[in-house]
Protein backbone atom coordinates (compact mmCIF):
# COMPACT_ATOMS: atom_id res chain seq x y z
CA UNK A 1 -14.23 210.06 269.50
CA UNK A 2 -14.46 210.99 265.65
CA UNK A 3 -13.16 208.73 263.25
CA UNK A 4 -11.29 209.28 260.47
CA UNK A 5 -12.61 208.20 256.78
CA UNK A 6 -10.13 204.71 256.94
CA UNK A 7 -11.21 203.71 260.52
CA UNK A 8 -15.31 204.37 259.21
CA UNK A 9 -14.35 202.41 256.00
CA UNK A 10 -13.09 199.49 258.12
CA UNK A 11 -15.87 199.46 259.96
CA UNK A 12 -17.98 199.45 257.05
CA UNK A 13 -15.88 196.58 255.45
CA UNK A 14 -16.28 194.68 258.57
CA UNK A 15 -12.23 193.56 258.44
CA UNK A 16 -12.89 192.53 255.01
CA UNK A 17 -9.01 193.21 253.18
CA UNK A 18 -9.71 194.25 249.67
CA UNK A 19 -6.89 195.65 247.60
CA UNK A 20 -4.94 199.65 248.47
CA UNK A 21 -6.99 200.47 244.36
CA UNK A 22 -10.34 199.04 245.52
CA UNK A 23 -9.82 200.95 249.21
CA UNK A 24 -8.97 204.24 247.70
CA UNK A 25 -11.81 203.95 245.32
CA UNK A 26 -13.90 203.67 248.37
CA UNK A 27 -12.05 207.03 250.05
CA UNK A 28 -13.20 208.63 246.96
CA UNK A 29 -17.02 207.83 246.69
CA UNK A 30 -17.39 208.08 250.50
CA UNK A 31 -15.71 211.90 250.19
CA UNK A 32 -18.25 212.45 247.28
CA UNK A 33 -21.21 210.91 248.97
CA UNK A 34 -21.10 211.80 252.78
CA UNK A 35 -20.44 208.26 253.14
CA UNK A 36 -23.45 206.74 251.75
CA UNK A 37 -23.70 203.36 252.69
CA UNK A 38 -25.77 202.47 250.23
CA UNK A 39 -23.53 203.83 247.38
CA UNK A 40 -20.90 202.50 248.69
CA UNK A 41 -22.07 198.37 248.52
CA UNK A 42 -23.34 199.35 245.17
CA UNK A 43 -19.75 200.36 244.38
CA UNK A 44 -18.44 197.60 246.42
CA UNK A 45 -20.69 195.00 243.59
CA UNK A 46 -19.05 196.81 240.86
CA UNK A 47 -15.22 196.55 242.19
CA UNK A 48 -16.33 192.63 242.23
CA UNK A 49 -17.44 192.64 238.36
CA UNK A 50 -15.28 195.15 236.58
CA UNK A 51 -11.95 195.79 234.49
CA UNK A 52 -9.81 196.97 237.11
CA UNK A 53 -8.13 200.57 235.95
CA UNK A 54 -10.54 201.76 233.63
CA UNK A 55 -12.74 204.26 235.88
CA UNK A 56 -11.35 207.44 236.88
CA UNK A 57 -12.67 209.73 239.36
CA UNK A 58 -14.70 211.51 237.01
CA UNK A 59 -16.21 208.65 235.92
CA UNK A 60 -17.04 207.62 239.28
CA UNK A 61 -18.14 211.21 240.20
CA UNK A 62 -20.72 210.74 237.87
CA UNK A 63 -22.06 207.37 238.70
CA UNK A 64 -21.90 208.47 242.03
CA UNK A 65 -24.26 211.91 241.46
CA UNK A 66 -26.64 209.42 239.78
CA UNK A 67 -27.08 207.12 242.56
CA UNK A 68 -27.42 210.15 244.87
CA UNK A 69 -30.67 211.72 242.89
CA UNK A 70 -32.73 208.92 243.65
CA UNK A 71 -34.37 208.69 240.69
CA UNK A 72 -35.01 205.51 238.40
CA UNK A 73 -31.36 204.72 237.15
CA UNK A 74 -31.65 203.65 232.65
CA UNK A 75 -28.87 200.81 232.48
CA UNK A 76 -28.49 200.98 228.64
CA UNK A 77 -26.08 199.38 226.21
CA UNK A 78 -24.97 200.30 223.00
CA UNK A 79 -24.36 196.94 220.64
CA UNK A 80 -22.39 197.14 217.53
CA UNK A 81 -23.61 194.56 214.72
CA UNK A 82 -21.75 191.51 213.76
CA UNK A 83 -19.75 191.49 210.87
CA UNK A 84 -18.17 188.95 208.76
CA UNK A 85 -14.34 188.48 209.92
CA UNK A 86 -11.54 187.40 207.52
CA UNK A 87 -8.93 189.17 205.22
CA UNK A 88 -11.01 190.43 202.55
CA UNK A 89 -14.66 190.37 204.00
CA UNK A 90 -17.09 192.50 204.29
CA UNK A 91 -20.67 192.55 205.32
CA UNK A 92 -22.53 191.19 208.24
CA UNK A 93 -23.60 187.60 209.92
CA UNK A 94 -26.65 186.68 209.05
CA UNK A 95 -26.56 182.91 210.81
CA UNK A 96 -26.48 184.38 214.47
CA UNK A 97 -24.65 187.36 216.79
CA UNK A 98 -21.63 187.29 218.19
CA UNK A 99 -20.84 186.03 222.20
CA UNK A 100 -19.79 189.43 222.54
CA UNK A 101 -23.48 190.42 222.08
CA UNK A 102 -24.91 187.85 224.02
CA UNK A 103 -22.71 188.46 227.34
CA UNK A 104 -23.07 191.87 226.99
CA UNK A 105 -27.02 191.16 227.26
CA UNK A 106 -27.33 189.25 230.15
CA UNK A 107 -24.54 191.75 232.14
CA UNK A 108 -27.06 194.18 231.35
CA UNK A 109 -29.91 192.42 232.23
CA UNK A 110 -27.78 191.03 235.84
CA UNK A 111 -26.94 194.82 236.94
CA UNK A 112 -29.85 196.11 236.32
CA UNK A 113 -31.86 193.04 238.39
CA UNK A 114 -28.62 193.44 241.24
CA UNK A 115 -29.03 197.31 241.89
CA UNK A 116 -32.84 196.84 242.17
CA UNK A 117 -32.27 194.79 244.72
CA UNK A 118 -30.20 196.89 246.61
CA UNK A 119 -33.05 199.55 246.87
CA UNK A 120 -32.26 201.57 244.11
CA UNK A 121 -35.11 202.43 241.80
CA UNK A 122 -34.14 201.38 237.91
CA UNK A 123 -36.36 201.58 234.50
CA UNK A 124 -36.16 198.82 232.31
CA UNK A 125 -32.68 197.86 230.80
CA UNK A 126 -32.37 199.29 227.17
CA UNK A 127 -30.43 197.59 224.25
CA UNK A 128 -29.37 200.18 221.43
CA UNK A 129 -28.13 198.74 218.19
CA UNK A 130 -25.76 201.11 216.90
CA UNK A 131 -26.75 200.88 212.98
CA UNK A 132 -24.87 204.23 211.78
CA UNK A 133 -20.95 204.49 211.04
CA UNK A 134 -20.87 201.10 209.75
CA UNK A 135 -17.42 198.88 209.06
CA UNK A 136 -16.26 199.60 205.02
CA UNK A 137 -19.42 201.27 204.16
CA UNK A 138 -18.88 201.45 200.67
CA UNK A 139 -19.34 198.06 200.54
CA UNK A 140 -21.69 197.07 203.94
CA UNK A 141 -23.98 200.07 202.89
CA UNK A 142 -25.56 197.79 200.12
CA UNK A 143 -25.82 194.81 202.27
CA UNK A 144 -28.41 196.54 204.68
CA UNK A 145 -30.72 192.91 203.77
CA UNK A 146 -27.85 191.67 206.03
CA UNK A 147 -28.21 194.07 208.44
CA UNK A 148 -31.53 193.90 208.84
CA UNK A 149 -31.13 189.86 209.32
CA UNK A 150 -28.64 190.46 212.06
CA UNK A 151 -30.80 192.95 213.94
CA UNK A 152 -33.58 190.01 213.79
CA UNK A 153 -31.14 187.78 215.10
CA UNK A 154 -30.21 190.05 217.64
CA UNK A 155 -33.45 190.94 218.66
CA UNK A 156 -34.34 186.95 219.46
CA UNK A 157 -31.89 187.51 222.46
CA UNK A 158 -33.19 190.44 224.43
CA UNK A 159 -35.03 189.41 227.40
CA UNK A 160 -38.71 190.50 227.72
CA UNK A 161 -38.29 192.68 230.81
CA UNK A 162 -35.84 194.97 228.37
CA UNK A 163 -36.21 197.52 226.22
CA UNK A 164 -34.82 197.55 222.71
CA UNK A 165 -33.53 200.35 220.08
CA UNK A 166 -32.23 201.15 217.21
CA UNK A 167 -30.07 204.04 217.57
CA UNK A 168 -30.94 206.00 214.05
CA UNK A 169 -34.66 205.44 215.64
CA UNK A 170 -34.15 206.72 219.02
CA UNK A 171 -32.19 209.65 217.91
CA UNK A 172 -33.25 210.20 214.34
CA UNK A 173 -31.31 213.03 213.69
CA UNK A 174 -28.19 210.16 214.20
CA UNK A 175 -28.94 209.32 210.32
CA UNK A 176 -28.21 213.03 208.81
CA UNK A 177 -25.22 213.64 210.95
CA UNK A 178 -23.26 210.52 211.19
CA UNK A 179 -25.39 208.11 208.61
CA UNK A 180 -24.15 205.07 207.96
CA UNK A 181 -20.79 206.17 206.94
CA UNK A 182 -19.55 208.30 209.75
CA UNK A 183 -18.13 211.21 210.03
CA UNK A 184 -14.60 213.00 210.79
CA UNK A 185 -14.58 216.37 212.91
CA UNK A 186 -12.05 218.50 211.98
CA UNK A 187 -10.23 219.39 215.13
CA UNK A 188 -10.88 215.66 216.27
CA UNK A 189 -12.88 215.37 219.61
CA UNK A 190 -10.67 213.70 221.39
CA UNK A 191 -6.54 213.82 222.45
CA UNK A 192 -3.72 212.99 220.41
CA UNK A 193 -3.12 210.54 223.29
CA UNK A 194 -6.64 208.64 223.33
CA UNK A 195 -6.74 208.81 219.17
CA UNK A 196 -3.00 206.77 219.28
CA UNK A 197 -4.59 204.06 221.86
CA UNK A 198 -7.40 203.72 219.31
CA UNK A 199 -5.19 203.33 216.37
CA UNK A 200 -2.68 200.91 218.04
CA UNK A 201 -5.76 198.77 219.85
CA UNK A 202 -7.90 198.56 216.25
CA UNK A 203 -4.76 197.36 214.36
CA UNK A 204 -5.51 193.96 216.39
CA UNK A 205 -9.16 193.85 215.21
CA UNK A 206 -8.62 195.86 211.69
CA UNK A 207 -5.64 193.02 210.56
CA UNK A 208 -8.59 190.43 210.58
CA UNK A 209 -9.82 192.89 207.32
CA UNK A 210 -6.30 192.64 205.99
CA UNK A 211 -6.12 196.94 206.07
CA UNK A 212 -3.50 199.16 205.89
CA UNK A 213 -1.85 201.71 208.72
CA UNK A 214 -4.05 204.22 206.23
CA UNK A 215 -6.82 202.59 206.41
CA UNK A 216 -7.14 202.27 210.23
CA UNK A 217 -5.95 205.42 210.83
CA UNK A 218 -8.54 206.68 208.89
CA UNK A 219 -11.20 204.51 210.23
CA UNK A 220 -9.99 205.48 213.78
CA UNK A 221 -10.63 208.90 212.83
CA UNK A 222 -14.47 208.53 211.89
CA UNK A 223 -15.04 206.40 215.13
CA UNK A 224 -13.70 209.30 217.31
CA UNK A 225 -15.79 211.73 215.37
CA UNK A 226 -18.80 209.39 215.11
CA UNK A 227 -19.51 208.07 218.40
CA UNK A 228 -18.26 211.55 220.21
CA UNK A 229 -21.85 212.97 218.83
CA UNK A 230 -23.67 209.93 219.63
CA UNK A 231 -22.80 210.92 223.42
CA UNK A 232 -23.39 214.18 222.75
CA UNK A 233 -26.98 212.90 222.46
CA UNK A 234 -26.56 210.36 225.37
CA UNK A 235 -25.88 212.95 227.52
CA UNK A 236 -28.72 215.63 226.45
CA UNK A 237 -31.17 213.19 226.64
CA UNK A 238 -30.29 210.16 229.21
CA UNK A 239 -29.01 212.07 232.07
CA UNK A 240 -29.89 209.72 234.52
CA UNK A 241 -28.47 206.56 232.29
CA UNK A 242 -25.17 204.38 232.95
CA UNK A 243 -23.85 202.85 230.27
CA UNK A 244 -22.81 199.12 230.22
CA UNK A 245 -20.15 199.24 227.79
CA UNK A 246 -19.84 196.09 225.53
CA UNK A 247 -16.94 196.72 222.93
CA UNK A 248 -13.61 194.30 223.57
CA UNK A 249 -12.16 197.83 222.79
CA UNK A 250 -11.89 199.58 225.92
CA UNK A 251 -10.20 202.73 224.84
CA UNK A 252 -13.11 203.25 222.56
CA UNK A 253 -15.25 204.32 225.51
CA UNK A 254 -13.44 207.72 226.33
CA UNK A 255 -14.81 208.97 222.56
CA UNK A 256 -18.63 209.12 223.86
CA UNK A 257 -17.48 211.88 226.32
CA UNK A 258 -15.78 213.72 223.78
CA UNK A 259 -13.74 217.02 225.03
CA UNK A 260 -15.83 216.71 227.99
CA UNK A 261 -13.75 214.22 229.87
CA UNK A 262 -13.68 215.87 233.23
CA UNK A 263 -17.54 216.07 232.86
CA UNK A 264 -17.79 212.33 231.17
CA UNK A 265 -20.79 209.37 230.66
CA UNK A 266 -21.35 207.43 233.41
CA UNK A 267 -19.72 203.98 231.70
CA UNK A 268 -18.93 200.90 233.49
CA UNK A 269 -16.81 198.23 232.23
CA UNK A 270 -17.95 194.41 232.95
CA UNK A 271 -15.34 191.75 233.36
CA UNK A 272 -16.74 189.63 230.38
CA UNK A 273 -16.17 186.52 231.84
């Protein structure tokens, strides 16, 4: 008797109930895998550690044509620096990083270590500081003795078994295109749709600078721009990567595929807890 995908996927949960998203997210990497087994527990680990409702199908097409090459997998992250917060501020810490950082390291180090162990091969774990498009670079851009501190302080917390970058270093042409004050594309990269869920989910972080509608807007603008050619570069030259993202902004990830976002970057979103 040939079963049908539910009945194999029941099987393969052994009566385990999980939730109609979680089951249906199953349906969809067993239709794109031939029901890899293997896949699927790896995807099964990841419904047990992410944001729920922030992977689409392409997304998960993606991750899933990855897993399928079986070919070492780069887990990479891309870590912002940490800035001084408070109406008025500008420039960045030089006492220590942020807990934001310091999750966001060991989740990287944890998923890398996890899929090894579930017989996929995996290179070392990268950390990428991302040290172009900087917060109010007309004034940060002559504090780079700060920034230089923080990627010190930074560096103190990547594990030994990982690799670390700086982005302007591991894609050098990064510092003529974007440089550390960004840039804005004219037609944006991005939706009208995705640029308002920017805008509306920065005010929350922005108001901590005290700026204006203006000011975000515009800000929002040269982050779109900005990081949409950073994964341009991603994805010409780490096709086999996932990304681990580690912003608190979540609608910032869309921007790194750009107007390809039926052909997007493999990024997962960790539950930061």
């Amino acid at each position: 008797m040939i079963k049908n995908i539910n009945e194999k996927l029941n099987e393969f949960l052994k009566g385990e109930k999980i939730t109609k998203e979680n089951f249906d997210d199953l349906k969809n990497i067993a239709n794109f895998t031939q029901f890899n087994e293997k896949i699927l527990n790896w995807f099964r680990y990841l419904q047990s550690l992410e944001i729920v409702g922030w992977r689409n199908k392409f997304v998960t097409k993606k991750i899933c044509d990855i897993l399928e090459k079986n070919e070492p997998i780069q887990f990479y992250s891309l870590f912002c620096p940490s800035y001084i917060k408070g109406e008025g501020a500008d420039g960045f810490r030089t006492d220590d990083v942020g807990n934001t950082t310091k999750v966001g390291l060991e989740r990287l180090e944890k998923i890398t270590e996890e899929t090894k162990k579930m017989g996929f091969l995996c290179k070392n774990p990268e950390a990428i500081f991302f040290d172009i498009a900087l917060e109010q670079p007309e004034k940060t851009i002559h504090k780079l003795e700060e920034l230089t501190k923080n990627i010190e302080n930074f560096k103190k917390y990547v594990p030994k078994d990982m690799n670390f970058m700086i982005l302007s270093e591991k894609f050098p042409e990064l510092k003529d295109i974007v440089g550390y004050n960004g840039i804005i594309i004219e037609p944006l990269p991005i939706n009208d749709i995705i640029l308002k869920r920017i805008v509306d989910r920065g005010k929350k972080f922005y108001e901590l600078f005290g700026w204006s509608e203006r000011q975000i807007l515009e800000r929002s603008k040269i982050i779109a721009s900005s990081e949409a050619v950073v994964g341009m570069f991603l994805r010409n030259q780490m096709s086999n990567a996932i990304m681990i993202y580690t912003p608190t902004m979540l609608e910032r990830a869309q921007v790194y595929s750009g107007v390809k976002q039926e052909e997007p970057l493999a990024i997962i979103m960790p539950r930061k807890d």
